[in-house]
Protein backbone atom coordinates (compact mmCIF):
# COMPACT_ATOMS: atom_id res chain seq x y z
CA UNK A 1 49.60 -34.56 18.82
CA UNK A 2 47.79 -35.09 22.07
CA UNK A 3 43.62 -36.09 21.16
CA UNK A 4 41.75 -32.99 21.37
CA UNK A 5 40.85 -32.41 25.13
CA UNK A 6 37.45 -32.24 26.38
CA UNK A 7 35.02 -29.52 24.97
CA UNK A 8 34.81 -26.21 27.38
CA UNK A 9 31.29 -25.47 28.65
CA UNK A 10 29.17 -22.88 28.05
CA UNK A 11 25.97 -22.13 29.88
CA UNK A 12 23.12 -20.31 28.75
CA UNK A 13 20.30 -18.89 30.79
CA UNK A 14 16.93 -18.30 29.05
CA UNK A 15 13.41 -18.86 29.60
CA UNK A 16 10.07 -19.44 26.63
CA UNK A 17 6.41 -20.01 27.15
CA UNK A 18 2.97 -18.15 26.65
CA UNK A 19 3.73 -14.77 28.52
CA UNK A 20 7.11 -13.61 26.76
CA UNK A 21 7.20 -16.12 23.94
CA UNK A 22 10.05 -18.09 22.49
CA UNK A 23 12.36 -15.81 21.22
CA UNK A 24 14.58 -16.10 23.70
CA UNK A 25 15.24 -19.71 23.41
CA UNK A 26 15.15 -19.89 19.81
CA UNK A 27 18.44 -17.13 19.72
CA UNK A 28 20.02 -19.35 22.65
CA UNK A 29 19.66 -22.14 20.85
CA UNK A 30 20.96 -20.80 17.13
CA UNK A 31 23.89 -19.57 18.78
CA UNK A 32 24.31 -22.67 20.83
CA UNK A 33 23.84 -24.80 17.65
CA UNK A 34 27.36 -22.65 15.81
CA UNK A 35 28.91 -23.60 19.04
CA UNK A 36 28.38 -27.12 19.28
CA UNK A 37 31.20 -29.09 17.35
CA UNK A 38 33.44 -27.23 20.08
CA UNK A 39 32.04 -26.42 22.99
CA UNK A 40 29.69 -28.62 25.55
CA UNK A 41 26.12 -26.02 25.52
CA UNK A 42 24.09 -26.39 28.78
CA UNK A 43 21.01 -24.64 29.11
CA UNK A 44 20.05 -23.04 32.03
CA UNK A 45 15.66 -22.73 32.04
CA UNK A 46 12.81 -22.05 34.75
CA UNK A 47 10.29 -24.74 34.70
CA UNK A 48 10.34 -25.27 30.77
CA UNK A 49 7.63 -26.34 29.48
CA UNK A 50 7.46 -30.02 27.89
CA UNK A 51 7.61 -28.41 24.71
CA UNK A 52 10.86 -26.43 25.20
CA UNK A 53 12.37 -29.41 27.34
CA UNK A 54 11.81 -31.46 24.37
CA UNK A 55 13.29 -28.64 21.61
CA UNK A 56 16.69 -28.04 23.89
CA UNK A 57 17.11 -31.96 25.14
CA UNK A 58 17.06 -32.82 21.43
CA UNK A 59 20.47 -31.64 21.09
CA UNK A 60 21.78 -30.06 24.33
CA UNK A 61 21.44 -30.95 27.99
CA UNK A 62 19.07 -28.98 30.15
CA UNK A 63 18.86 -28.28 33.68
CA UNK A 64 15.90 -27.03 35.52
CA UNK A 65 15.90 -23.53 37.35
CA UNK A 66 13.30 -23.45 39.93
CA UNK A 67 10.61 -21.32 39.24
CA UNK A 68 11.37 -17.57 41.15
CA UNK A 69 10.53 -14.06 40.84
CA UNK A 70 13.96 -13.35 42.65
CA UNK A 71 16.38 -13.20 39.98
CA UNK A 72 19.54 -11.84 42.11
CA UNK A 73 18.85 -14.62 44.35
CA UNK A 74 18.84 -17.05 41.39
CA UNK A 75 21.97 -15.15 40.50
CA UNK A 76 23.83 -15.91 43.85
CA UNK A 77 22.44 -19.67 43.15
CA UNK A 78 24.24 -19.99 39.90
CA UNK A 79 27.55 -18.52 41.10
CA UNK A 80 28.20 -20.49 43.74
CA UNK A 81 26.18 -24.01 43.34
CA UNK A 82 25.89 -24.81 39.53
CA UNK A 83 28.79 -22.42 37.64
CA UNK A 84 32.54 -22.63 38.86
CA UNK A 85 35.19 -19.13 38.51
CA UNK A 86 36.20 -19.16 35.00
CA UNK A 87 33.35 -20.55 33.72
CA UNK A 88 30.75 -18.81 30.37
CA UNK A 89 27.49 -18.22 30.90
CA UNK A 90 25.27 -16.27 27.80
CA UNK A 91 22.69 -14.27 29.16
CA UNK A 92 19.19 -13.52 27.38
CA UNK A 93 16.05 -12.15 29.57
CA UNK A 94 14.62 -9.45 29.74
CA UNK A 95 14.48 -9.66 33.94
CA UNK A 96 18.06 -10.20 33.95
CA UNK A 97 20.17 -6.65 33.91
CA UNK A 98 22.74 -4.86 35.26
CA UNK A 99 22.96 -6.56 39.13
CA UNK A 100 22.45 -9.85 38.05
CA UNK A 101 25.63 -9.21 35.55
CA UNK A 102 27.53 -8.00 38.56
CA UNK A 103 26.86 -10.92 40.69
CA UNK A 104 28.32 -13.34 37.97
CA UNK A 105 31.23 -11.15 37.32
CA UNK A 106 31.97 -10.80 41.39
CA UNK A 107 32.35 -14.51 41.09
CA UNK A 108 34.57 -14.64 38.33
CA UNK A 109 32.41 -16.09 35.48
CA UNK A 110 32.40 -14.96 31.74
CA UNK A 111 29.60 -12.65 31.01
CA UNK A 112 28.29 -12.67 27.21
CA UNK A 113 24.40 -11.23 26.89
CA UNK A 114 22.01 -11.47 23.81
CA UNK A 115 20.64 -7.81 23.58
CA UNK A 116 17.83 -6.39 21.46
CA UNK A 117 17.34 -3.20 24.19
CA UNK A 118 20.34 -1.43 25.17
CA UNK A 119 18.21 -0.20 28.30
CA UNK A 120 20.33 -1.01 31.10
CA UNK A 121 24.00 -0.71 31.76
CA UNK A 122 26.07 -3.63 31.02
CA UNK A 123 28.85 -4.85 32.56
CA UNK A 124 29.71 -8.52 30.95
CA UNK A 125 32.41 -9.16 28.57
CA UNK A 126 30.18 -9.13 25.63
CA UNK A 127 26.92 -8.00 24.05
CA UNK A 128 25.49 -9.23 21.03
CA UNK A 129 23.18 -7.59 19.42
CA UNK A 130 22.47 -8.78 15.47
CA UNK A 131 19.69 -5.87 15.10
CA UNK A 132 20.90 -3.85 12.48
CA UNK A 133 21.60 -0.32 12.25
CA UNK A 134 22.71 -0.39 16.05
CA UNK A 135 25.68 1.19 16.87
CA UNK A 136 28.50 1.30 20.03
CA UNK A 137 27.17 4.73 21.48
CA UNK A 138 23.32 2.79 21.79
CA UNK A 139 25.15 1.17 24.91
CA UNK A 140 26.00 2.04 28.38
CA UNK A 141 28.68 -0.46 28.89
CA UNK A 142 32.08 -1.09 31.07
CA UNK A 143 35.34 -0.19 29.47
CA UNK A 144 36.31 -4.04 29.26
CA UNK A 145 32.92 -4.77 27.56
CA UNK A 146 33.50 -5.97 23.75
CA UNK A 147 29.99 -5.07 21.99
CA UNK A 148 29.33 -7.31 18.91
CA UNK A 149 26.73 -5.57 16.70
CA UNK A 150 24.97 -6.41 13.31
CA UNK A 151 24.06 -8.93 10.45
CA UNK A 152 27.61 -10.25 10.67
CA UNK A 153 26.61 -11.83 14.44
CA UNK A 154 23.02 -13.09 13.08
CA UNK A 155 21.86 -15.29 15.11
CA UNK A 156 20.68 -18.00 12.90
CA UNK A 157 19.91 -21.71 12.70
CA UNK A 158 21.88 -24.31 10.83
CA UNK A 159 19.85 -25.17 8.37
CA UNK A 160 19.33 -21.03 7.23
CA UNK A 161 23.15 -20.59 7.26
CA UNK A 162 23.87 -23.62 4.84
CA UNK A 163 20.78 -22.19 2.58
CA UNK A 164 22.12 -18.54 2.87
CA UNK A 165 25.32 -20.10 1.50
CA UNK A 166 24.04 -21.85 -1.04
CA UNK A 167 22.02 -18.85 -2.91
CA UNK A 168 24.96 -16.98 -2.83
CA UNK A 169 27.07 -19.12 -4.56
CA UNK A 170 23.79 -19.83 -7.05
CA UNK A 171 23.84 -15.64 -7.40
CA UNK A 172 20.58 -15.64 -5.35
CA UNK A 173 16.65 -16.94 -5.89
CA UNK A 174 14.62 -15.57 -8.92
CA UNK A 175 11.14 -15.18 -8.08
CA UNK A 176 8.33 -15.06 -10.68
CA UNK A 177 5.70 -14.86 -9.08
CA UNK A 178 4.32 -14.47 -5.52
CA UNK A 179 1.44 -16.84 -5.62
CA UNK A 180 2.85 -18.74 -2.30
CA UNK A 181 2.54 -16.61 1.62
CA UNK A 182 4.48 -17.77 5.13
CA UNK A 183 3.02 -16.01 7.79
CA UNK A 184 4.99 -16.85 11.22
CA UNK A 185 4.48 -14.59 14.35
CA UNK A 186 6.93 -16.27 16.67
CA UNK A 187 6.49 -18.86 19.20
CA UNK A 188 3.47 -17.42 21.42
CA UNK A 189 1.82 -15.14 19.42
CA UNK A 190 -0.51 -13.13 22.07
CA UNK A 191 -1.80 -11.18 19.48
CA UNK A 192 -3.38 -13.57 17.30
CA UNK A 193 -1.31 -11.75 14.66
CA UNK A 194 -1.84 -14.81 12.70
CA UNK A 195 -4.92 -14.60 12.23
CA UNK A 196 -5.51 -11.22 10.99
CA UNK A 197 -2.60 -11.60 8.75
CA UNK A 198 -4.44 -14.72 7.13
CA UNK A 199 -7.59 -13.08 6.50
CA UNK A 200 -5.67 -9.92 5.12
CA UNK A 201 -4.06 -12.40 2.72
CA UNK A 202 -7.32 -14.39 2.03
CA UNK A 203 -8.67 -10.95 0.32
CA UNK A 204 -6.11 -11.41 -2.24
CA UNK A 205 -6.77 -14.36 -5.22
CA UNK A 206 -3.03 -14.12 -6.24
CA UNK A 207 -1.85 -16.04 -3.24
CA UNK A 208 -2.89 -19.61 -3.85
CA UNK A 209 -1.28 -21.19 -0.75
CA UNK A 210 -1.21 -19.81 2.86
CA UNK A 211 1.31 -21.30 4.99
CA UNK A 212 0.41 -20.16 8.91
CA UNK A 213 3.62 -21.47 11.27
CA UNK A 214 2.22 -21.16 14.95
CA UNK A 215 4.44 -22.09 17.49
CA UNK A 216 4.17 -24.80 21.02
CA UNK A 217 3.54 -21.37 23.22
CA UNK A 218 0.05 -20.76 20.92
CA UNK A 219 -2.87 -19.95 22.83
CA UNK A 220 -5.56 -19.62 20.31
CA UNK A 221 -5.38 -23.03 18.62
CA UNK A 222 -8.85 -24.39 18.81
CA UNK A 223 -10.37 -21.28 17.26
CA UNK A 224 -7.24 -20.82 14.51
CA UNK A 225 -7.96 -24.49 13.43
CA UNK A 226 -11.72 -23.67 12.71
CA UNK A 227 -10.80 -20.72 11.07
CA UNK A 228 -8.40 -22.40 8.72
CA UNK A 229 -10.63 -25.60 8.38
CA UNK A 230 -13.00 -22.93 6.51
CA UNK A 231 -10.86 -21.91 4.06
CA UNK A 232 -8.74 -24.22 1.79
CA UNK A 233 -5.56 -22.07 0.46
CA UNK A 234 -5.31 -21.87 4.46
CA UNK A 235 -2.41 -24.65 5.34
CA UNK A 236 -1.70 -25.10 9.34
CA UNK A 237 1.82 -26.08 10.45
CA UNK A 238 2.80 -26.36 14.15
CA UNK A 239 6.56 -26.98 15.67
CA UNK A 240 8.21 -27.11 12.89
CA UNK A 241 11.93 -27.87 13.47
CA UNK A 242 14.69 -25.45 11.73
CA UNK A 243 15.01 -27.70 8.64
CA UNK A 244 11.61 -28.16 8.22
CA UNK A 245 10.65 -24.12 8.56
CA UNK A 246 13.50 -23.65 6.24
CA UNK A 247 12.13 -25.98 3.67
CA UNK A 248 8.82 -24.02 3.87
CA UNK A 249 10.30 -20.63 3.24
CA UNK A 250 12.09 -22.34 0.02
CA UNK A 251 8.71 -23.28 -1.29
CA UNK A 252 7.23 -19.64 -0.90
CA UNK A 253 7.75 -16.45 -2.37
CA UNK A 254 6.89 -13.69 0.20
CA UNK A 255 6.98 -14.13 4.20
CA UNK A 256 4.33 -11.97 6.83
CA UNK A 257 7.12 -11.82 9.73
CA UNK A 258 7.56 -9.33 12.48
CA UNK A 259 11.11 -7.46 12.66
CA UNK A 260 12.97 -10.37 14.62
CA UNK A 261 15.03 -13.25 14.62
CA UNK A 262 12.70 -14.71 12.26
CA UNK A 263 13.30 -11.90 9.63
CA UNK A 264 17.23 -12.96 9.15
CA UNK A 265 15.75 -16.43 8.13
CA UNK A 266 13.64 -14.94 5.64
CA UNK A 267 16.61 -12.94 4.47
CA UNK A 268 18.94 -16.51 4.43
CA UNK A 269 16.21 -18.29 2.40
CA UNK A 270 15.67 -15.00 -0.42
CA UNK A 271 11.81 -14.35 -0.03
CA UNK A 272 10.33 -11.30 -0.50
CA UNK A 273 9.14 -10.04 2.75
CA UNK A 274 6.42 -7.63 4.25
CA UNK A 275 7.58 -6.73 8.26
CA UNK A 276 5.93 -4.93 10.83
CA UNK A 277 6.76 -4.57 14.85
CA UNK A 278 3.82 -5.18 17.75
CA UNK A 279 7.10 -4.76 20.42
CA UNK A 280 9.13 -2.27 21.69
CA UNK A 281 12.74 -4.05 21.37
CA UNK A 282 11.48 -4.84 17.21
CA UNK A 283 11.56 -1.15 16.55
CA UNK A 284 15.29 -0.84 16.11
CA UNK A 285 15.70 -4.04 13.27
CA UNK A 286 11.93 -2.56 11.38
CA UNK A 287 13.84 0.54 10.96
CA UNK A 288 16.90 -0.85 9.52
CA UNK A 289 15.01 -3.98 7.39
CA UNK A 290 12.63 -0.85 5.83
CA UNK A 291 15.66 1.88 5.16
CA UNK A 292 17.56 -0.73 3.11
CA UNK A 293 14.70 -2.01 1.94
CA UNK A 294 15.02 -5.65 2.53
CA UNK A 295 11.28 -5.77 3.26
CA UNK A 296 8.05 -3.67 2.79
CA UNK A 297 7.65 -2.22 6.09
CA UNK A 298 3.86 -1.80 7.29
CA UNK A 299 4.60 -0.27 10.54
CA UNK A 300 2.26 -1.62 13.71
CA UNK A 301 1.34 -5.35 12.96
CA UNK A 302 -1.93 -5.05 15.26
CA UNK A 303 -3.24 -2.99 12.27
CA UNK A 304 -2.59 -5.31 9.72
CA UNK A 305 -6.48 -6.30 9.30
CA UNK A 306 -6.47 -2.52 7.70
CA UNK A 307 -3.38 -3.10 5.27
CA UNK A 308 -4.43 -3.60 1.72
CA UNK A 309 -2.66 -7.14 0.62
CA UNK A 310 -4.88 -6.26 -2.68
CA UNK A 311 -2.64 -5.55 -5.35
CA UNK A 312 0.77 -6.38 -7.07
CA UNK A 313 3.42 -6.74 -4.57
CA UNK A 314 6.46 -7.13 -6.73
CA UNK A 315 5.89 -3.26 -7.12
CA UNK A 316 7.37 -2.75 -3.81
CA UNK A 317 10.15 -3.97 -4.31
CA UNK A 318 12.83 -2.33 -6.57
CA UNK A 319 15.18 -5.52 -6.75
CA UNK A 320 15.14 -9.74 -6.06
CA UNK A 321 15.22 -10.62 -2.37
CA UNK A 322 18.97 -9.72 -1.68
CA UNK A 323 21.04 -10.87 1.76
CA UNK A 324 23.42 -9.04 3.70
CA UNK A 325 24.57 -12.12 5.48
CA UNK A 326 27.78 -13.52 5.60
CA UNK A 327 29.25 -16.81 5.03
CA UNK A 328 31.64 -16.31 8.03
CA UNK A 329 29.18 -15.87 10.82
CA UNK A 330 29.73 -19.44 12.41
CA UNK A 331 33.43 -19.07 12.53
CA UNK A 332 32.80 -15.31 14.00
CA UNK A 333 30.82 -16.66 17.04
CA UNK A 334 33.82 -19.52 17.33
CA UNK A 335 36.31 -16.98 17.70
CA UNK A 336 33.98 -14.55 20.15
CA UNK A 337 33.84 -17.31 22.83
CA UNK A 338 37.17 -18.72 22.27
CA UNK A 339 39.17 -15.43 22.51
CA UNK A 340 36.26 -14.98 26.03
CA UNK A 341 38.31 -18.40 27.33
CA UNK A 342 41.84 -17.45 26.03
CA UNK A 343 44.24 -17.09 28.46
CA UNK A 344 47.97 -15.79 28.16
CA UNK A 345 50.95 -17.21 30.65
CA UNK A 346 54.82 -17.09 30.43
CA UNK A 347 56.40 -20.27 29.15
CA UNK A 348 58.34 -22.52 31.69
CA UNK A 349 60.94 -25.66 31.41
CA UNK A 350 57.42 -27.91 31.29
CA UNK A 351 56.74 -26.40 28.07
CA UNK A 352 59.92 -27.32 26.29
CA UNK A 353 57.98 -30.24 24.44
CA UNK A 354 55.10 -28.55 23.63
CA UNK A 355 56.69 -26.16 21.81
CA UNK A 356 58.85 -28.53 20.15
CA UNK A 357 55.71 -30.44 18.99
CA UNK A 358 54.26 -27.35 17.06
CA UNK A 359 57.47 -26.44 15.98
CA UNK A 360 57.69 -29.81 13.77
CA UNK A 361 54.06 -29.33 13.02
CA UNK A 362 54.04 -29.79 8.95
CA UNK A 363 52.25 -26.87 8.03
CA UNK A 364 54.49 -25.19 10.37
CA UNK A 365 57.73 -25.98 8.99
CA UNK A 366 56.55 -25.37 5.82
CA UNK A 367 55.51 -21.99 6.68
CA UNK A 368 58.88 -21.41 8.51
CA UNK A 369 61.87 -19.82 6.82
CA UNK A 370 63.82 -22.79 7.62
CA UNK A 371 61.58 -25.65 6.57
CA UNK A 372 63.75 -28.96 7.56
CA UNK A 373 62.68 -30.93 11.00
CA UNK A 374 64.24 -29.53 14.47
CA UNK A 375 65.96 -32.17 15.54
CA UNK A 376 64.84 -32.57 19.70
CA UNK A 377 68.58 -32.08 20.95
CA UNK A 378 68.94 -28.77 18.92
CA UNK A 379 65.47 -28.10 20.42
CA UNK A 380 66.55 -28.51 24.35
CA UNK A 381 69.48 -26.10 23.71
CA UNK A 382 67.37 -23.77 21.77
CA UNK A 383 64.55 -23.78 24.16
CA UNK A 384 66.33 -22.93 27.11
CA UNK A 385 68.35 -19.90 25.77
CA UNK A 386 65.66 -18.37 24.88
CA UNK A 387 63.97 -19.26 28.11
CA UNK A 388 66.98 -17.92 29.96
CA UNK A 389 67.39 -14.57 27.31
CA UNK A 390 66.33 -11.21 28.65
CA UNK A 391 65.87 -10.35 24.70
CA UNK A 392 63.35 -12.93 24.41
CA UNK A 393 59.61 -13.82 25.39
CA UNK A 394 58.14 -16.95 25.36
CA UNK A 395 54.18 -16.97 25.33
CA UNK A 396 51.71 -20.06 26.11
CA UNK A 397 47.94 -19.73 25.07
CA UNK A 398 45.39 -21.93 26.73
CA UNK A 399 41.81 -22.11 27.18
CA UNK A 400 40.50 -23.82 30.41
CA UNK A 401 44.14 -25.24 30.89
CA UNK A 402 44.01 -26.45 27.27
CA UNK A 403 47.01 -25.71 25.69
CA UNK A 404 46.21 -24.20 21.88
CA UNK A 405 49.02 -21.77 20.50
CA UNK A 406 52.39 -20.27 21.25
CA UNK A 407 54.31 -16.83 20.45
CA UNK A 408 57.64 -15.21 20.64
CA UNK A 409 58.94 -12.19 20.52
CA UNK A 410 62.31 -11.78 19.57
CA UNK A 411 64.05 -8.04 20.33
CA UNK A 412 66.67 -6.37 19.14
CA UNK A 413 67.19 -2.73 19.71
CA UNK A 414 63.69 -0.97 19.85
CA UNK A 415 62.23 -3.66 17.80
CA UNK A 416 60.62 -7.03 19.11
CA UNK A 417 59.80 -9.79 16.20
CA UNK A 418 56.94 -11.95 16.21
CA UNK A 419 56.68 -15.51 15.43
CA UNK A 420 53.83 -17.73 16.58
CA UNK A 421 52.19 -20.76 15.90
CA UNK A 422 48.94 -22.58 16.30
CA UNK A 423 47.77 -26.12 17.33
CA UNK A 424 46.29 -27.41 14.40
CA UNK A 425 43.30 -28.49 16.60
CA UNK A 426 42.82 -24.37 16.53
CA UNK A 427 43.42 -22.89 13.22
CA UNK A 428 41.06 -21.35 10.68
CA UNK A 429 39.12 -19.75 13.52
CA UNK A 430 41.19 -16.97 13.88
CA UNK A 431 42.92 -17.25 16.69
CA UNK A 432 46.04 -16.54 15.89
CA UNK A 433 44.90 -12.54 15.26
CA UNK A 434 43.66 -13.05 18.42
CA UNK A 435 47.08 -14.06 20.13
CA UNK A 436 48.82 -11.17 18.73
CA UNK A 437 46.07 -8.83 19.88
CA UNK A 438 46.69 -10.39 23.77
CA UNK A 439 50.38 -10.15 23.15
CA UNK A 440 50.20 -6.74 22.29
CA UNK A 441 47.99 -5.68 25.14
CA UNK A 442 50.38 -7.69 27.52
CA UNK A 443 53.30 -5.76 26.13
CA UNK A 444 51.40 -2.28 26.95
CA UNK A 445 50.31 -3.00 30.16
CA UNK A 446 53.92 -3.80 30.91
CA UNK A 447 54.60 -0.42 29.70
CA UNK A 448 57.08 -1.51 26.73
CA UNK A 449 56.69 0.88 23.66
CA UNK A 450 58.54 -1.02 21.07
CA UNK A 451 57.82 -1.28 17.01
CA UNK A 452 56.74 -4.88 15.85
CA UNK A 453 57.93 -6.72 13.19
CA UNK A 454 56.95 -9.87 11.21
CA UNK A 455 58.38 -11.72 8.47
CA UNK A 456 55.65 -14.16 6.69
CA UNK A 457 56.07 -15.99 3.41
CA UNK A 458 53.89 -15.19 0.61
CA UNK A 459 52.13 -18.55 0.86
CA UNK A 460 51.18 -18.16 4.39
CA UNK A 461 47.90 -16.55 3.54
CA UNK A 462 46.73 -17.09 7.55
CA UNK A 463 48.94 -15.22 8.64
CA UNK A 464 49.41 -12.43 6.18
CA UNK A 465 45.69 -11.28 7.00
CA UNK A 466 46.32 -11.60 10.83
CA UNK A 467 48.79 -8.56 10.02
CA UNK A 468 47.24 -6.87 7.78
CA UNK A 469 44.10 -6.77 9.90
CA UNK A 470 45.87 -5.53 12.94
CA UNK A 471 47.38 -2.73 10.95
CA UNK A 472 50.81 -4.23 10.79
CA UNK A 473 52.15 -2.26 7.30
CA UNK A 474 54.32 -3.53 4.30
CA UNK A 475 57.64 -2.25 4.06
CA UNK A 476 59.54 -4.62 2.37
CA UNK A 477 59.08 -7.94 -0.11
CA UNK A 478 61.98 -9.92 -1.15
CA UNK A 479 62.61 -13.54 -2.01
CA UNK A 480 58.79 -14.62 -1.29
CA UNK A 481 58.99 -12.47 2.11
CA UNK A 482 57.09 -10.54 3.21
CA UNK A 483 58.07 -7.80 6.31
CA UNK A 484 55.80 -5.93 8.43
CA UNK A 485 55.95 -3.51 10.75
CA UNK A 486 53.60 -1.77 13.46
């Protein structure tokens, strides 16, 4: 096999400081971290501070946006100096909406946005929105618009993913006591939620340690650090990388966090958790985190210097900190962006080795019926029947010219039986489901209603849960085979 070509870009287009505070960046950058080991992340920022120049250019490369109140004219900028026609760009502002979309689909780009509003109509080629308890009919949306909603797209940081693991396989976190707070309010923190949430706590003698996270975008610093010089279970922490917040959160028992991004950590690391909102778009995830009670909900945060901290908390809570996260949420995001770039062609005569390089993959020919090597004579004869057949099709995948997969579809009668195979630069991130899904589209758009068949080998677990999940039905087992049919 060829070495694995270079990674495909994807560009994302956020801004952070005092005025709108962090969140933004933070999701770009959890998402951008899943995306890494594959793809090259580029982020796209208006004047960024030093502080948020220095948090993206420690792992991903930044370019400058001059500062503008014009966004369709910074829209026409990207499209045609910075992005090229086929290219990803991930969306997440609140200023950018439904004619900045438009402009960026006009000129052929790859639309994804990071949603928490569902206010506007959308028209890119996918929404995520991890907020739970939102559903398809919340959106206004194009037909062609794939909406990915829920815990199962959290966006979350490394370091909260492997920890969210971890408990799971331990069967969680037992918590004796809650003698230990976190209270966080985000990046900027206009509020001073912080500090009301401190001196709530501070009326309570069971908490014997304090832990206040303020963000780079603070504004109240000088008058926070008096505060907290004043009282000692008070402990100050400032830009605290992912690891390092997620380290905290393991040392204490119950978080102070507003119903956001932040939340999900809290969930990954087990804590009991008391939530609030102070913003419009953190309605939606306080109403889901309080109905399945993963946290105490206290409604409006800017009256949390009324909430009594005062008594036992583990009373509000009917069971340990539980998680709703998966395991799989990395590879999810993978195959999102992937299946975005995916692109379906015709085989030709060029292709005649690349096909007979998969073919003598190992795993492949050990998944085949016929396990022994194709020998490359047999191949050339082979390869150009079925080229030449009006009973076959021969299908290439690539992404950005990258050649990653192939299918056939052999057919007999009314029936057309599938066969494909992966590069193994491309399995386990499930792919190959969605190269039968593309198939299958390609086949009704050419108007062919056929039924679809697939033999797989009850050792090809891959494979046999691409069928079963695209409702491909068991009719027949014999011999170690296994026969499908949609």
């Amino acid at each position: 096999m060829a070495k694995k070509p270079l990674s495909p870009q994807i560009f994302f287009r956020a801004d952070g400081n005092t005025q709108i505070g962090l969140g933004h960046i933070t999701r770009c950058l959890a998402l951008a971290d899943m995306l890494r080991q594959e793809f090259d992340c580029v982020f796209l920022v208006q004047n960024p501070t030093a502080a948020v120049k220095a948090q993206i250019e420690a792992d991903f490369k930044l370019f400058a946006l001059p500062q503008t109140e014009d966004f369709l004219r910074e829209a026409h900028f990207l499209a045609t100096e910075v992005l090229t026609t086929g290219q990803t760009i991930v969306l997440d502002h609140y200023q950018i909406q439904t004619e900045y979309q438009k402009i960026l689909k006009t000129a052929g780009l790859k639309v994804v946005c990071i949603d928490d509003m569902h206010a506007w109509h959308f028209v890119a080629d996918v929404v995520i929105n991890h907020a739970g308890g939102v559903s398809e009919k919340d959106y206004s949306c194009e037909p062609h618009t794939k909406l990915y909603l829920g815990l199962e797209y959290a966006l979350l940081r490394r370091p909260f993913l492997e920890v969210a693991q971890k408990l799971a396989a331990q069967g969680g976190r037992k918590i004796e006591k809650i003698e230990n707070v976190l209270i966080c309010f985000g990046g900027s923190d206009i509020h001073n939620l912080s500090q009301q949430a401190a001196e709530a706590c501070l009326k309570n003698p069971q908490f014997k340690e304090i832990h206040v996270v303020l963000g780079s975008a603070f504004s109240f610093l000088e008058d926070f650090t008096n505060f907290a010089q004043a009282h000692h279970r008070l402990h100050l922490h400032q830009n605290l990388n992912a690891q390092e917040m997620c380290d905290l959160m393991l040392h204490c028992h119950l978080a102070i966090v507003p119903a956001s991004g932040i939340a999900y950590e809290v969930l990954a690391t087990r804590m009991y958790m008391i939530t609030g909102w102070y913003a419009e778009n953190q309605k939606a995830m306080y109403r889901f985190l309080s109905k399945n009670k993963l946290g105490w909900g206290i409604g409006n945060f800017e009256n949390i210097d009324n909430a009594n901290l005062s008594f036992d908390l583990t009373t509000q809570f009917s069971t340990y900190p539980k998680t709703y996260l998966e395991s799989t949420i990395t590879k999810k995001f993978k195959s999102v962006f992937y299946g975005l770039m995916m692109h379906i062609r015709k085989a030709n005569i060029e292709d005649m080795k690349l096909y007979f390089d998969w073919a003598n993959d190992i795993e492949v020919r050990q998944n085949s019926i016929h396990t022994e090597p194709i020998v490359w004579e047999n191949h050339q004869r082979w390869f150009l029947n079925k080229l030449q057949s009006e009973h076959t099709r021969l299908y290439v995948f690539e992404i950005q010219s990258n050649p990653i997969g192939q299918l056939r579809i052999d057919f007999q009668e009314n029936i057309g039986l599938i066969n494909y195979a992966l590069d193994t630069r491309y399995r386990g991130l499930g792919l190959g489901k969605l190269m039968v899904q593309k198939t299958m589209k390609e086949l009704k758009m050419e108007g062919r209603t056929i039924k679809l068949k697939a033999q797989v080998k009850q050792t090809n677990i891959a494979s046999l849960k691409v069928f079963e999940q695209l409702g491909f039905a068991l009719e027949n087992q014999e011999n170690g085979l296994l026969t499908f049919f949609k």
